[in-house]
C-alpha atoms as a PDB file:
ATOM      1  CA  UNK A   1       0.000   0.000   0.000  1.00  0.00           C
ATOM      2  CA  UNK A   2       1.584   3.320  -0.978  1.00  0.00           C
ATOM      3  CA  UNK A   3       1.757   6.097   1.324  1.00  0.00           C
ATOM      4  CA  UNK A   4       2.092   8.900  -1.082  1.00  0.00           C
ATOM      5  CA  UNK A   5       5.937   9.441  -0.477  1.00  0.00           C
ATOM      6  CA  UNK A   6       8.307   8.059  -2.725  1.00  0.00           C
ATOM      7  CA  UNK A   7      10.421   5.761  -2.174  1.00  0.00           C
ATOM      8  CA  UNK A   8      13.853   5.725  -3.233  1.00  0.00           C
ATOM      9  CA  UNK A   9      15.212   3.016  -5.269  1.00  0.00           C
ATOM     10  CA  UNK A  10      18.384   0.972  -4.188  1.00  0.00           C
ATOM     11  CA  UNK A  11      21.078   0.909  -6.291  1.00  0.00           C
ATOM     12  CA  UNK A  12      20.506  -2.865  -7.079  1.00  0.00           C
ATOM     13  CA  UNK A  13      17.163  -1.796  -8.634  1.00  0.00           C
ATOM     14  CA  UNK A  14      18.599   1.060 -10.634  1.00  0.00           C
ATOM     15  CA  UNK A  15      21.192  -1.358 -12.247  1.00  0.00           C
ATOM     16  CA  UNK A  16      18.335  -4.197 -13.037  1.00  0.00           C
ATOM     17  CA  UNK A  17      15.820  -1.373 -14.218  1.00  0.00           C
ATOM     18  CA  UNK A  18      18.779  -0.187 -17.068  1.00  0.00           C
ATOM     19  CA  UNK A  19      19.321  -3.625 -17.641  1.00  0.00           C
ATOM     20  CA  UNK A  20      16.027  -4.464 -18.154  1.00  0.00           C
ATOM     21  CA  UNK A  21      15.826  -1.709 -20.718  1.00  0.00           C
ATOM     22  CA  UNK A  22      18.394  -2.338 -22.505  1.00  0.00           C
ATOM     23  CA  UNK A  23      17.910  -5.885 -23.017  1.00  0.00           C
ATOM     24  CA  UNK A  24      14.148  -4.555 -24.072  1.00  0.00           C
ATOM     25  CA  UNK A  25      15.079  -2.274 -26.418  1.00  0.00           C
ATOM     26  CA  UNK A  26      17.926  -3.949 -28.458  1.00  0.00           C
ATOM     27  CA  UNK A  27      15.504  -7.114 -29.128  1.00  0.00           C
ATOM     28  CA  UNK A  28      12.865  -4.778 -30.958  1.00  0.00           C
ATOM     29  CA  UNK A  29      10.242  -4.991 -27.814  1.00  0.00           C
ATOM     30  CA  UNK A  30       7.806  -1.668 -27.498  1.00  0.00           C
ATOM     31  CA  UNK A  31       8.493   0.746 -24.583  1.00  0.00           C
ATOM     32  CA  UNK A  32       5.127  -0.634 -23.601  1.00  0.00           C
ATOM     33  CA  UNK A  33       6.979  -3.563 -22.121  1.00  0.00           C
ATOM     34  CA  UNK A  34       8.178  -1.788 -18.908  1.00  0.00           C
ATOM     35  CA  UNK A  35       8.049  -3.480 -15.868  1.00  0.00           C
ATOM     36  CA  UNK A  36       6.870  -0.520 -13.185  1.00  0.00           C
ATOM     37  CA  UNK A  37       3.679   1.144 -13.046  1.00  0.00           C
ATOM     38  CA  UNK A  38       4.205   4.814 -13.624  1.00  0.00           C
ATOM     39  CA  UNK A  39       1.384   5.500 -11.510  1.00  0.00           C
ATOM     40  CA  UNK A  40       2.927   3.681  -8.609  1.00  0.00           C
ATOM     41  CA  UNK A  41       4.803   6.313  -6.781  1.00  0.00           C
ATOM     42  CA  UNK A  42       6.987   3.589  -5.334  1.00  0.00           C
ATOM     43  CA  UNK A  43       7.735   2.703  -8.893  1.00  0.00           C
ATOM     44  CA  UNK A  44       7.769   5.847 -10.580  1.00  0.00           C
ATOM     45  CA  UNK A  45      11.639   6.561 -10.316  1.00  0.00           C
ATOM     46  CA  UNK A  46      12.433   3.399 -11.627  1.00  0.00           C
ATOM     47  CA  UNK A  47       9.931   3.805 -14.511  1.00  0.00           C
ATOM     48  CA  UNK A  48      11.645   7.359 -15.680  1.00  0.00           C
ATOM     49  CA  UNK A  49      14.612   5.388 -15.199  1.00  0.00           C
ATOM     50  CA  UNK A  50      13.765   2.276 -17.505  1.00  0.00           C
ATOM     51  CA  UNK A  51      12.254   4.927 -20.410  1.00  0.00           C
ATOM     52  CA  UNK A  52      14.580   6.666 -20.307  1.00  0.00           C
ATOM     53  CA  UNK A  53      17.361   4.193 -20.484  1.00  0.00           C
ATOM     54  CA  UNK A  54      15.440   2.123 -23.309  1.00  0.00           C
ATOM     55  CA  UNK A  55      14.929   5.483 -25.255  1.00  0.00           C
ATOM     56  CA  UNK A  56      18.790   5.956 -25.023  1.00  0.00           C
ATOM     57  CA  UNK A  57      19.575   2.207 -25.919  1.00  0.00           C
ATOM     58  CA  UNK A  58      17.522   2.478 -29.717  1.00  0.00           C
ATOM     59  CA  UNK A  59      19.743   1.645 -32.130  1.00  0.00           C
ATOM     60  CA  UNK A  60      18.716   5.147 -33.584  1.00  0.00           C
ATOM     61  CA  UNK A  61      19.823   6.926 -30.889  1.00  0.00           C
ATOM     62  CA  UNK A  62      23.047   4.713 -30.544  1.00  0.00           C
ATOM     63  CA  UNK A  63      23.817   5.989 -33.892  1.00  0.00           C
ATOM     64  CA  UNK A  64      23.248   9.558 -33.517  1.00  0.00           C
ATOM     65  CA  UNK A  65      25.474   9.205 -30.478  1.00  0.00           C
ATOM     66  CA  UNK A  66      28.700   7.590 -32.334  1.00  0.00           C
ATOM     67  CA  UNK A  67      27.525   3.979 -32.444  1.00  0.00           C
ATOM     68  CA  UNK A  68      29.096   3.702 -28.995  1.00  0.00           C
ATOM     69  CA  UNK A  69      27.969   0.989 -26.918  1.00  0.00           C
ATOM     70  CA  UNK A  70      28.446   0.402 -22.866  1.00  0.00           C
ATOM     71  CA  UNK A  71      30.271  -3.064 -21.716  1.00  0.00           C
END
């Protein structure tokens, strides 16, 4: 049950969230494939996180960046 206060993400889930978007987005899957609600406030940091991250991780935008790829 959410108390209205956010709660802040370990670091744990901020590495599995990029993970998890960057796996999504390099095998083609929609952004609508995110695994926190948005609407959740305990999830909403880690769902900015995951867009945001999958957004950067399109091979479009990997281009337009140098074609540079993190280990």
């Amino acid at each position: 049950m959410s108390t209205g206060q956010r709660r802040t993400p370990t670091t744990e889930e901020l590495v599995a969230a990029r993970r998890s978007a960057k796996r999504a987005a390099r095998l083609g899957a929609p952004p609508g494939v995110c695994p926190y609600d948005p609407r959740d406030v305990d999830e909403q940091t880690l769902a900015t996180v995951w867009v945001a991250t999958y957004v950067d991780t399109l091979p479009s935008n990997e281009a337009a960046a140098g074609g540079q790829e993190e280990a």
